[in-house]
Each structure stands twice: as structure tokens, then as C-alpha cells.
N, C-alpha and C. Protein backbone atom coordinates (compact mmCIF):
# COMPACT_ATOMS: atom_id res chain seq x y z
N UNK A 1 0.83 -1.16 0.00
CA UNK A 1 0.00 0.00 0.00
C UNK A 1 0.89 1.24 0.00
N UNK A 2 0.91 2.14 -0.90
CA UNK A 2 1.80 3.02 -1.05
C UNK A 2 1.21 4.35 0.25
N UNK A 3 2.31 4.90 0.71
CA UNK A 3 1.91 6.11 1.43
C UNK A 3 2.75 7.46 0.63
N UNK A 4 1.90 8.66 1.29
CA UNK A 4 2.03 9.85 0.41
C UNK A 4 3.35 10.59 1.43
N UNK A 5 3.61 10.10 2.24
CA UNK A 5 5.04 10.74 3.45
C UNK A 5 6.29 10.75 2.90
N UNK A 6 6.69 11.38 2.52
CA UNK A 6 8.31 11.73 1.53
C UNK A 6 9.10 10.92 2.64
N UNK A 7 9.93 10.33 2.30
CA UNK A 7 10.91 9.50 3.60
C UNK A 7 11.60 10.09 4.51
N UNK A 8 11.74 11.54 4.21
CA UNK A 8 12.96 12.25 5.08
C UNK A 8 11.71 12.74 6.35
N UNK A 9 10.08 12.73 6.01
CA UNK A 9 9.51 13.15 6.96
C UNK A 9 8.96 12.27 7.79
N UNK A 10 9.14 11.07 7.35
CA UNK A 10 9.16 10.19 8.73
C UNK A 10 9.57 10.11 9.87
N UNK A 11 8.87 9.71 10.92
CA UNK A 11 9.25 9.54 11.88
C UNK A 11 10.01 7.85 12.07
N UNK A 12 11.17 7.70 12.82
CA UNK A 12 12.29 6.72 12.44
C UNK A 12 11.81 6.22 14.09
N UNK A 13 11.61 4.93 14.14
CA UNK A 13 10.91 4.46 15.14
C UNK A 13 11.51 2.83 15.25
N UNK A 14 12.05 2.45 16.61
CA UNK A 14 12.62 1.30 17.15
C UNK A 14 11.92 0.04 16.94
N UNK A 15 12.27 -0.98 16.38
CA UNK A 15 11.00 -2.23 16.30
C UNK A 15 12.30 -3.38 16.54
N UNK A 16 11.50 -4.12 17.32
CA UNK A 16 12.02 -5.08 18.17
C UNK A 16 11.55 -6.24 17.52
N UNK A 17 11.89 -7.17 17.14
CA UNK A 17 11.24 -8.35 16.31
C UNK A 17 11.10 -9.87 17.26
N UNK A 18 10.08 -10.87 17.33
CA UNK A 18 10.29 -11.91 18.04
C UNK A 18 11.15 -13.14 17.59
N UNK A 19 11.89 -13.59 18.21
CA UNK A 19 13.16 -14.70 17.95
C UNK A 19 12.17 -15.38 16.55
N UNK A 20 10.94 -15.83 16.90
CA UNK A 20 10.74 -17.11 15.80
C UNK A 20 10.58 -16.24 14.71
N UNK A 21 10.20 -15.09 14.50
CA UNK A 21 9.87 -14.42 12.72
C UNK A 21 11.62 -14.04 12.62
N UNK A 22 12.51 -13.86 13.62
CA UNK A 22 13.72 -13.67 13.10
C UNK A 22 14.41 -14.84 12.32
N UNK A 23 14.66 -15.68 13.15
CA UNK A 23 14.78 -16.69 12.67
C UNK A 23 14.19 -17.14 11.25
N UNK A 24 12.70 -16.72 10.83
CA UNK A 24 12.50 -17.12 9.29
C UNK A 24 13.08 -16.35 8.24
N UNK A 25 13.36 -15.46 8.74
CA UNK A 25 14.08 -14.17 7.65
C UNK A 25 16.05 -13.67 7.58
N UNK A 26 16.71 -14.51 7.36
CA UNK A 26 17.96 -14.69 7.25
C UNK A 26 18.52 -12.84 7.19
N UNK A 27 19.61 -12.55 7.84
CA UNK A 27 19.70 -11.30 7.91
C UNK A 27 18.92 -10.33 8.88
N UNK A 28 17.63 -10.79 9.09
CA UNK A 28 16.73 -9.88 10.12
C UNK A 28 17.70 -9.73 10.96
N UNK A 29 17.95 -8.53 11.96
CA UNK A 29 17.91 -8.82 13.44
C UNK A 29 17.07 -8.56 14.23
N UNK A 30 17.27 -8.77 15.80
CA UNK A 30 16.06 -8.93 16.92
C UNK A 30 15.66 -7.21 17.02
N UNK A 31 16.52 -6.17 16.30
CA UNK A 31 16.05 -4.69 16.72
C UNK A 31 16.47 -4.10 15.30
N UNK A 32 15.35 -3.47 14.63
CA UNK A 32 16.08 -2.61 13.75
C UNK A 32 15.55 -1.08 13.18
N UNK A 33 16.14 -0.49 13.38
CA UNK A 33 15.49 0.91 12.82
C UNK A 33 14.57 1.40 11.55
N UNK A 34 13.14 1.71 11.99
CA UNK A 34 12.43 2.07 10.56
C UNK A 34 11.59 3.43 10.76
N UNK A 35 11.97 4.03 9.37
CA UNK A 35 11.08 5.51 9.25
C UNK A 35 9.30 5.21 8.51
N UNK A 36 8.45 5.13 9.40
CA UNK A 36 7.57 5.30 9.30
C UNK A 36 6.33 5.67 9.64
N UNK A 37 5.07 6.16 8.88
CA UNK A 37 4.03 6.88 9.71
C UNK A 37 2.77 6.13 10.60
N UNK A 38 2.64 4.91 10.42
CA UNK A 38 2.02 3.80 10.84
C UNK A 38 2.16 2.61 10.91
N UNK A 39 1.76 1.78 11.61
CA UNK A 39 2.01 0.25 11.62
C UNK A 39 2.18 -0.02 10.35
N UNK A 40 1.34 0.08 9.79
CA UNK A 40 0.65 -0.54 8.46
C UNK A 40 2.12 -0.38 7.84
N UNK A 41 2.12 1.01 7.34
CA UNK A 41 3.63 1.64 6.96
C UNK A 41 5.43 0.82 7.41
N UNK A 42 4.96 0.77 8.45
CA UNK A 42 6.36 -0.07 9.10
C UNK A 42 6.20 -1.34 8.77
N UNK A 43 5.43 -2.19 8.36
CA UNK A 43 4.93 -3.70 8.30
C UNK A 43 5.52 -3.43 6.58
N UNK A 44 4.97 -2.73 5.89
CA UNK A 44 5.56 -2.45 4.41
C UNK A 44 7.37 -2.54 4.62
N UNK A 45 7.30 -1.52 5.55
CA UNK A 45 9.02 -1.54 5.27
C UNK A 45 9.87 -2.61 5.60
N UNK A 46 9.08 -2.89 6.64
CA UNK A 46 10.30 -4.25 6.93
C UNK A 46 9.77 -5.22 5.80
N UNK A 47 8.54 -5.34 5.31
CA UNK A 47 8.80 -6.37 4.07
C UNK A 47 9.19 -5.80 2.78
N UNK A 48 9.56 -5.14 2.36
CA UNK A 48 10.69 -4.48 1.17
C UNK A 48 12.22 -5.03 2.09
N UNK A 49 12.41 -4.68 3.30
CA UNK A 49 13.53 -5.35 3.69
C UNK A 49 14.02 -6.94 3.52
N UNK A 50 12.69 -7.47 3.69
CA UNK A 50 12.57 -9.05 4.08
C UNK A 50 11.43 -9.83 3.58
N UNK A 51 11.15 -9.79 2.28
CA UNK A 51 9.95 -10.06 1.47
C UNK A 51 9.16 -11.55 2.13
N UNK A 52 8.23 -11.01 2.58
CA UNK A 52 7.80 -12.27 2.87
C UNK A 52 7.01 -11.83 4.87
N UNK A 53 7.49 -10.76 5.06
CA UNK A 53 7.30 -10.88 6.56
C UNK A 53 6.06 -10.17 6.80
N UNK A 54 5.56 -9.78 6.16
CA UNK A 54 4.45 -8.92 6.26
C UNK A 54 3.21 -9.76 5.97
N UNK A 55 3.40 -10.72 5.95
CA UNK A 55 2.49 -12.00 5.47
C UNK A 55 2.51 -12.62 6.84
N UNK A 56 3.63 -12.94 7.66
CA UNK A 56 3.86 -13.93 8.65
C UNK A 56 2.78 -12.92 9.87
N UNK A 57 2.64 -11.45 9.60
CA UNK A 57 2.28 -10.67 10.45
C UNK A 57 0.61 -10.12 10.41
N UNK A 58 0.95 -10.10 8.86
CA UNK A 58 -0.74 -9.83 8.80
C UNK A 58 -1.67 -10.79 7.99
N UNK A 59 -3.19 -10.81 7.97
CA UNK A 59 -3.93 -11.71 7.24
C UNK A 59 -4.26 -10.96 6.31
N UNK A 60 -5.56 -11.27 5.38
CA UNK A 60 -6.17 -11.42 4.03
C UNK A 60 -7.16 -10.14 3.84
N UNK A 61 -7.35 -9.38 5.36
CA UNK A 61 -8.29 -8.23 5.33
C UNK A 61 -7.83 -6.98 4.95
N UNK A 62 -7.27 -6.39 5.07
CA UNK A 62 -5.79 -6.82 5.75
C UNK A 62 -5.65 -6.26 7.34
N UNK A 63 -4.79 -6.90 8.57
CA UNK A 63 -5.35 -6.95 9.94
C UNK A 63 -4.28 -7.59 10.42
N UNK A 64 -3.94 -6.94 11.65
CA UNK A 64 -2.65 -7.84 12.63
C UNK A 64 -3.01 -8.97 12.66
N UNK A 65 -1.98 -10.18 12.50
CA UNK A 65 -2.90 -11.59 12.97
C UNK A 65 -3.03 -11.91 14.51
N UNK A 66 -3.99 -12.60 14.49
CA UNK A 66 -4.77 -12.95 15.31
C UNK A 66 -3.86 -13.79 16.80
N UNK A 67 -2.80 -14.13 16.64
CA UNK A 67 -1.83 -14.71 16.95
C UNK A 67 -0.17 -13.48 17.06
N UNK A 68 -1.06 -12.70 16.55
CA UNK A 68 0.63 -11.35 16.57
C UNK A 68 -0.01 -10.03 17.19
N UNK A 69 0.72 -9.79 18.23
CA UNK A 69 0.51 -8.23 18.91
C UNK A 69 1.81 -7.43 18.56
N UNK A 70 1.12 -6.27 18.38
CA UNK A 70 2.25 -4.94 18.20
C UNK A 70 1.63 -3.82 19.29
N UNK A 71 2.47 -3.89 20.00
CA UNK A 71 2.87 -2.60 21.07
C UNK A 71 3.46 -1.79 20.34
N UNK A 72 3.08 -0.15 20.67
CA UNK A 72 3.76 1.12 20.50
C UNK A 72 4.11 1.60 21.59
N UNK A 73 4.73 1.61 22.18
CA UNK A 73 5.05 2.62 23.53
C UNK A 73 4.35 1.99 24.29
N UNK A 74 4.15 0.72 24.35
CA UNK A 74 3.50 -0.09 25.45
C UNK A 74 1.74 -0.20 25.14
N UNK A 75 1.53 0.24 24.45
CA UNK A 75 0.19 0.41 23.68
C UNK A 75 -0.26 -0.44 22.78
N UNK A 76 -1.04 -1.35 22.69
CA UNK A 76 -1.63 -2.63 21.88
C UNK A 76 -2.21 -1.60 20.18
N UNK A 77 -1.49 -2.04 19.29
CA UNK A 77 -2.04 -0.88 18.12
C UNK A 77 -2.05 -2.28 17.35
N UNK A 78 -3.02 -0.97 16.32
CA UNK A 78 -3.65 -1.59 15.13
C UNK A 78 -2.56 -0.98 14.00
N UNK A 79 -3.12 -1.50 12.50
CA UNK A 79 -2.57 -1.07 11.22
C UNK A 79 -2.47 0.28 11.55
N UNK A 80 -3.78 1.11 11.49
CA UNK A 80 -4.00 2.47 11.63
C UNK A 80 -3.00 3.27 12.66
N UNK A 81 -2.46 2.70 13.73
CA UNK A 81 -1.81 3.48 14.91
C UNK A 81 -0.37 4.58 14.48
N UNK A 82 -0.95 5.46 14.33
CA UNK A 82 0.35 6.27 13.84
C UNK A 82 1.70 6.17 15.08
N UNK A 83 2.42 6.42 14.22
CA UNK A 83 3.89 6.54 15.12
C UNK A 83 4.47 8.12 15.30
N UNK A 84 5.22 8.14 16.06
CA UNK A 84 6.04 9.16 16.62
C UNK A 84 7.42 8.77 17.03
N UNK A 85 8.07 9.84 16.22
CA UNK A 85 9.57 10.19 16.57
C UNK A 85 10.31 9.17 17.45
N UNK A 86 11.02 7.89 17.38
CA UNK A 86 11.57 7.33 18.49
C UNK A 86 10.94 6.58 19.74
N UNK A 87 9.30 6.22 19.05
CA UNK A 87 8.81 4.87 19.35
C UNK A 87 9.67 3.98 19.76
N UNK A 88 8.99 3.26 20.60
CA UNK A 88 9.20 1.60 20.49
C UNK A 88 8.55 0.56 20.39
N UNK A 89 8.74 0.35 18.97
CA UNK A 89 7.17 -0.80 18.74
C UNK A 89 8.08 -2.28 18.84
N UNK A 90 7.16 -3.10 19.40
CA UNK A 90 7.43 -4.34 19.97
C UNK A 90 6.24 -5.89 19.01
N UNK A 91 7.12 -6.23 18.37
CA UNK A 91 5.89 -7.25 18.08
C UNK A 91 6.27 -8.81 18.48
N UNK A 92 5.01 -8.87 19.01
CA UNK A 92 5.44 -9.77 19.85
C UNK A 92 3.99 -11.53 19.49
N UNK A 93 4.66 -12.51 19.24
CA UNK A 93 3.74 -13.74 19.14
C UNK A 93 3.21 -14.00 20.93
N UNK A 94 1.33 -14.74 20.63
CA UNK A 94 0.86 -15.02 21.26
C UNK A 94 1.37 -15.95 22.15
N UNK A 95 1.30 -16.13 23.22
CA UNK A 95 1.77 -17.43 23.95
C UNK A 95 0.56 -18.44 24.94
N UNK A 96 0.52 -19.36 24.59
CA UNK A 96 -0.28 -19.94 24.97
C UNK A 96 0.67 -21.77 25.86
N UNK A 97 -0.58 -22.52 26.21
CA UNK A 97 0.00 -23.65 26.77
C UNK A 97 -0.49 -23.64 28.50
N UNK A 98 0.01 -24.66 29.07
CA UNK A 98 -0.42 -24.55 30.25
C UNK A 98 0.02 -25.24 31.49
């Protein structure tokens, strides 16, 4: 989904990735820096980085999966959740078991 934000006016925001989606994407690491204006936006960038990850993250509506949380600043966000300047978005898999 293309956005209309020239790159230099992004906001460049911390994302923390979970061991198992690192692990599928050779090169990822567990923290890496991205300029963007929303989830949605940052989910694009890291898959231009790592083709394929934005699939592992979102479904068919298009929608966080159901099984994947993204924190902003400690804040449970959606696609829509805009970012700010030096965030820290966290995505993190469900955990279950007992």
C-alpha cells in the first residue's frame, strides 16, 4: 500500500522483532530501525527489507494476525496506529499452553 510521506519526513521508530519471525528471515535482526508513519507503513518496510514478513504478520483483510501483537510505547495498536519520533514498537507472538 503506497503512502504519500516523503521518507525524510518520517518519523524513524525502534521495532524489536520476536526470535521465531527472526529466525524465518535470514539477515533480520532482533532490533532494527524504521522511518515510518504507521504500523501498516512499518509492516511495508520491513517487508521491502525481508519479502515475505508482512504475510507472517498480517492476514487477508488486511489486519494484525490474530496470533501477533504490536505494542507502541507499550500500547496494543492496530494497522491504523500512527507513530512518533523514536517509538518503540514491539511485536510480539501469542503465547499460549499450560
Amino acid at each position: 500500500m503506497p503512502h504519500d510521506h516523503p521518507a525524510s519526513a518520517l518519523p524513524t521508530v525502534t521495532v524489536v522483532l520476536p526470535a521465531p519471525l527472526v529466525s524465518l528471515f535470514p539477515g533480520a535482526p532482533p532490533r532494527v530501525e524504521v522511518s515510518a508513519a504507521t504500523v501498516d507503513a512499518l509492516l511495508d518496510a520491513l517487508d521491502a527489507r525481508w519479502p515475505g514478513m508482512r504475510d507472517r504478520l498480517c492476514d487477508s483483510r488486511p489486519a494484525i494476525r490474530r496470533h501477533i501483537n504490536v505494542f507502541v510505547n507499550g500500547e496494543q495498536s492496530t494497522l491504523e496506529t500512527e507513530l512518533t519520533p523514536g517509538a518503540d514498537v514491539y511485536i510480539l507472538t501469542a503465547m499460549s499452553g499450560g
